[in-house]
Protein backbone atom coordinates (compact mmCIF):
# COMPACT_ATOMS: atom_id res chain seq x y z
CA UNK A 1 49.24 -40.74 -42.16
CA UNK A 2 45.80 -39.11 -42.58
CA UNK A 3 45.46 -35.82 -40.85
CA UNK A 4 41.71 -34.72 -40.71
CA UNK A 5 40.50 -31.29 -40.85
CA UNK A 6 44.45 -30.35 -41.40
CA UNK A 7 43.49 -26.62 -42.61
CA UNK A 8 46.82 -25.36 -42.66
CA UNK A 9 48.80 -28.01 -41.84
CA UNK A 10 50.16 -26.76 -39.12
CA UNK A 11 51.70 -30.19 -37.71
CA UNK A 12 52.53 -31.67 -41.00
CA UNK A 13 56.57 -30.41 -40.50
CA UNK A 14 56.39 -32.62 -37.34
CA UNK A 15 56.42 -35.38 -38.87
CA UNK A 16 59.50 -38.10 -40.42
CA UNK A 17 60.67 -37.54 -43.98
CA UNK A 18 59.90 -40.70 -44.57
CA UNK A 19 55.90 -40.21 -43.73
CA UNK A 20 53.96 -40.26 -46.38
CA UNK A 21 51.23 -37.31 -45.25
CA UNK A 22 47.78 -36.86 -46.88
CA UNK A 23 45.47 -33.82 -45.66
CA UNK A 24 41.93 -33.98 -45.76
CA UNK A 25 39.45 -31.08 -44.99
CA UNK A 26 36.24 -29.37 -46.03
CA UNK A 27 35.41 -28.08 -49.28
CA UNK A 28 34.66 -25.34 -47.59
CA UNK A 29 37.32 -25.06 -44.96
CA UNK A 30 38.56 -21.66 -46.08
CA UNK A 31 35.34 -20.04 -46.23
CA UNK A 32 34.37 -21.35 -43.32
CA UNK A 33 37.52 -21.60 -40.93
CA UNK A 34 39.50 -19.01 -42.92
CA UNK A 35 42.35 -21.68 -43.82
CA UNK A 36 44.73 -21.35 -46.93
CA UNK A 37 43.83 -24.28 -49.64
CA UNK A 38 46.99 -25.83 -50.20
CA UNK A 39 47.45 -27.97 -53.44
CA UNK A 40 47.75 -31.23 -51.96
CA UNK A 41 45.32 -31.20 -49.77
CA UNK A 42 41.96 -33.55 -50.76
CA UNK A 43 38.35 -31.82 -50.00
CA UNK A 44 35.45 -33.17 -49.10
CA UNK A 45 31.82 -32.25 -48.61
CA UNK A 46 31.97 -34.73 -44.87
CA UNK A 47 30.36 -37.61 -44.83
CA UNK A 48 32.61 -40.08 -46.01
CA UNK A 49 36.18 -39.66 -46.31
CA UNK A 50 37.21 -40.69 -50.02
CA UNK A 51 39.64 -42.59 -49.41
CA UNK A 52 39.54 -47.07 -49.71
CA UNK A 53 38.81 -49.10 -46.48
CA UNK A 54 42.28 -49.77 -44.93
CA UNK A 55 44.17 -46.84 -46.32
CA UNK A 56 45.98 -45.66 -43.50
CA UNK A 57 48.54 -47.05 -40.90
CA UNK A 58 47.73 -43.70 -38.56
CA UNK A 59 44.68 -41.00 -38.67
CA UNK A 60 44.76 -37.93 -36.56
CA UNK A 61 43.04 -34.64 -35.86
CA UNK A 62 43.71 -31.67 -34.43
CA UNK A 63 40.70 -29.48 -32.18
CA UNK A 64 37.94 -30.90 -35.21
CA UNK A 65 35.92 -32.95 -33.35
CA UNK A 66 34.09 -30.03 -32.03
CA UNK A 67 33.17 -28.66 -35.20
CA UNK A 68 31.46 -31.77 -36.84
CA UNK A 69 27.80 -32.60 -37.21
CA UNK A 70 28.24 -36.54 -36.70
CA UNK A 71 31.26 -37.03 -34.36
CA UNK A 72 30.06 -40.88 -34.05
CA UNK A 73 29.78 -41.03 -37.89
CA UNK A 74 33.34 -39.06 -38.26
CA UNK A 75 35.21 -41.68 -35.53
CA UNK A 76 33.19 -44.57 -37.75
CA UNK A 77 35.19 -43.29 -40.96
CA UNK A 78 38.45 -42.28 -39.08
CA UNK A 79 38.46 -46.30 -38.50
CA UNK A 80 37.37 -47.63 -41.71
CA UNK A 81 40.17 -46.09 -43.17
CA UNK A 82 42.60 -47.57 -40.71
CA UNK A 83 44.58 -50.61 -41.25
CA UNK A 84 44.35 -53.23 -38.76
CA UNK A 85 46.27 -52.13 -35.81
CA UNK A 86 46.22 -48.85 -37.26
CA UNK A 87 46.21 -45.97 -34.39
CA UNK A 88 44.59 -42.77 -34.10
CA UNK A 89 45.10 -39.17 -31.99
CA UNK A 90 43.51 -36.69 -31.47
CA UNK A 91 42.83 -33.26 -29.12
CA UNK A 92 39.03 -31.64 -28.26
CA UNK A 93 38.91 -28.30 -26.16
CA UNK A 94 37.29 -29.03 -23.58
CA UNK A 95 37.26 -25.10 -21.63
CA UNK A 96 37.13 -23.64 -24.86
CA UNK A 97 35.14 -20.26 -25.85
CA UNK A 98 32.16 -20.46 -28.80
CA UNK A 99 34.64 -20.25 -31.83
CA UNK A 100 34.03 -20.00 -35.52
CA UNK A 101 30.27 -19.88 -34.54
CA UNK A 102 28.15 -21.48 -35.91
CA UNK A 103 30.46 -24.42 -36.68
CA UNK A 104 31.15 -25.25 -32.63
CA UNK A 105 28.86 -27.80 -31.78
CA UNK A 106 30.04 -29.98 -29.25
CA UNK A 107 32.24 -30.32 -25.82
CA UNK A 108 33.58 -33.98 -24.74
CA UNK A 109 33.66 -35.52 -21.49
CA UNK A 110 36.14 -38.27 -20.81
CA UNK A 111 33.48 -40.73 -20.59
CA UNK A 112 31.78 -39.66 -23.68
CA UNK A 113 35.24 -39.77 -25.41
CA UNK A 114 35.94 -43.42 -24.70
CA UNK A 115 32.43 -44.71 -25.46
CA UNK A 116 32.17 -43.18 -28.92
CA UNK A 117 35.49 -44.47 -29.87
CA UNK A 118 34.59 -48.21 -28.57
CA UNK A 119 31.51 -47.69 -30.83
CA UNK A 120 33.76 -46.66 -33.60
CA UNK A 121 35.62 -50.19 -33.03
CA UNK A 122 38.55 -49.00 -31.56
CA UNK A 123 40.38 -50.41 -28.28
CA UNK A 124 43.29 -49.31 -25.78
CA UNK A 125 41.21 -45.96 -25.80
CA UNK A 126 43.15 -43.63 -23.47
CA UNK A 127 41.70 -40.00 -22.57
CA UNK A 128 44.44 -37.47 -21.12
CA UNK A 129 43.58 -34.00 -19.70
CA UNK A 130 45.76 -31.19 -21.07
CA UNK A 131 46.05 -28.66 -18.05
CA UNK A 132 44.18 -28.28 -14.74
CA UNK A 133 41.37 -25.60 -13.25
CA UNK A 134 44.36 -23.64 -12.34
CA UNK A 135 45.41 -23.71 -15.93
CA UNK A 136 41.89 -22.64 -17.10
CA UNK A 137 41.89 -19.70 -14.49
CA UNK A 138 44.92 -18.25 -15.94
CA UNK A 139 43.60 -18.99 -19.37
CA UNK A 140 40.40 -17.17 -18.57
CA UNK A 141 42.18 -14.15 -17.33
CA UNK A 142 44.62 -14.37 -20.11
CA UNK A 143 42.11 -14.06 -22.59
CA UNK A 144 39.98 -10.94 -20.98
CA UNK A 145 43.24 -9.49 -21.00
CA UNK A 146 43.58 -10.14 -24.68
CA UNK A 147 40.51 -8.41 -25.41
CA UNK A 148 41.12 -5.47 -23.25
CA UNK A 149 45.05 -5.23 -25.44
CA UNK A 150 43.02 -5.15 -28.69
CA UNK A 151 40.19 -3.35 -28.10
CA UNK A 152 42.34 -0.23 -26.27
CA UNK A 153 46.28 -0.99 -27.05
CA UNK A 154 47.05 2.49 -24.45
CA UNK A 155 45.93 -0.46 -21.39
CA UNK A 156 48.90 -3.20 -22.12
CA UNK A 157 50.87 -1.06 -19.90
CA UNK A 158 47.91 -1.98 -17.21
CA UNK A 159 47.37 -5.39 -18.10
CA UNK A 160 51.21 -6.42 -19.32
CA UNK A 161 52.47 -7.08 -15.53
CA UNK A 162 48.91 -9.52 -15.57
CA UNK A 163 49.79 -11.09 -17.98
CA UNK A 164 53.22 -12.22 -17.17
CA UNK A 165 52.03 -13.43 -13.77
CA UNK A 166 49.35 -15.89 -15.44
CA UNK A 167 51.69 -16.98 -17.42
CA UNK A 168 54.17 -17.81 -14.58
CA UNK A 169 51.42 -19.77 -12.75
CA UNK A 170 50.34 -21.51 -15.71
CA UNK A 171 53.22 -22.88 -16.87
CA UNK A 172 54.50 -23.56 -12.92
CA UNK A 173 50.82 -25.32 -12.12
CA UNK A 174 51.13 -27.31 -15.36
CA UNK A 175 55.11 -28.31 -14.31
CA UNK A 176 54.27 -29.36 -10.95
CA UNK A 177 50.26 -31.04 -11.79
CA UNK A 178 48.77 -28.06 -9.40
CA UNK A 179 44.87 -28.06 -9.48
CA UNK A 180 42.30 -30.74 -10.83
CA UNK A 181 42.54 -32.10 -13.88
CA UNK A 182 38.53 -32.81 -14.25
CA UNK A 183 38.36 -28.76 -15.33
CA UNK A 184 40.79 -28.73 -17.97
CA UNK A 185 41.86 -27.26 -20.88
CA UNK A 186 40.96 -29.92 -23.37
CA UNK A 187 41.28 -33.67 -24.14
CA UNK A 188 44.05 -35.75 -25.78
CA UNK A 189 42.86 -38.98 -27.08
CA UNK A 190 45.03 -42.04 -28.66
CA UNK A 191 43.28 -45.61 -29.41
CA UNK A 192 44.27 -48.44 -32.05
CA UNK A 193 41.64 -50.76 -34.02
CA UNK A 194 42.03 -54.49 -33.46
CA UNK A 195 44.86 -56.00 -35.45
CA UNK A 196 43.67 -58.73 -38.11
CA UNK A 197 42.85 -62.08 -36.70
């Protein structure tokens, strides 16, 4: 399994013993994204990944998408490195603030999702929302809330009993699908390439 733009691996423990894991991410990942450089971890300047043509049985990446020049090119090598029938996963933000600006280029629509990864050569493309509008309003609020917590720590008394409510409503809107799914929190997408004919 290839994990792309794995920074500090935080899903590699996730996996089977049995998986063999490679990480792949910038050259400049931790000057850029402020991630640790662990010592198995291959870098790369983008582009193309170095890895062979039909490396991998599975590719995935975490919230990266966003952050790359050439998504079309990047999907292009997340497939050439895939095996026949090989699948790939992956999450976008899609109600997301500007993060490690400059380096947040891009927000995905469902539709733009599924036709870059048919261009990329991959099939059985499916695009699920993660949360509804009622998820992003309680995200919105939680993170104003946030900023009020840091900047002035004598308000969490003010904003703590906020808080807890958004939370309640998120997590009861997301249980029981309240809201519209078209405003979202972000995108999870899972497609296979063709298997060998």
């Amino acid at each position: 399994m290839l994990d792309v733009g794995c920074g500090d691996q935080p899903y590699r423990h996730l996996l089977h013993v049995g998986c063999q894991y490679f990480g792949l991410d910038l050259a400049d990942g931790r000057e850029v994204f402020g991630t640790a450089c662990a010592p198995d971890v291959s870098h790369y300047a983008g582009g193309s990944f170095p890895y062979p043509d039909d490396a991998f049985d599975s590719v995935f990446h975490t919230e990266t998408l966003e952050h790359v020049v050439d998504p079309a090119g990047f999907l292009r090598e997340c497939a050439r490195v895939l095996r026949p029938g090989g699948e790939t996963f992956f999450t976008v933000p899609f109600q997301a603030r500007f993060h490690y600006i400059p380096h947040d280029y891009w927000r995905f629509t469902p539709t733009a999702l599924e036709m870059l990864m048919v261009r990329a050569g991959f099939e059985g493309v499916r695009v699920d929302a993660r949360g509804t509008d009622v998820v992003v309003a309680c995200a919105k609020v939680l993170g104003v809330c946030y900023r009020i917590g840091l900047a002035r720590p004598a308000l969490l008394a003010v904003v703590g009993p906020v808080i807890v409510a958004m939370l309640i409503v998120a997590h009861v809107a997301l249980r029981f699908g309240w809201g519209s799914p078209d405003d979202c929190l972000g995108y999870t997408v899972t497609a296979h390439l063709p298997t060998a004919v």
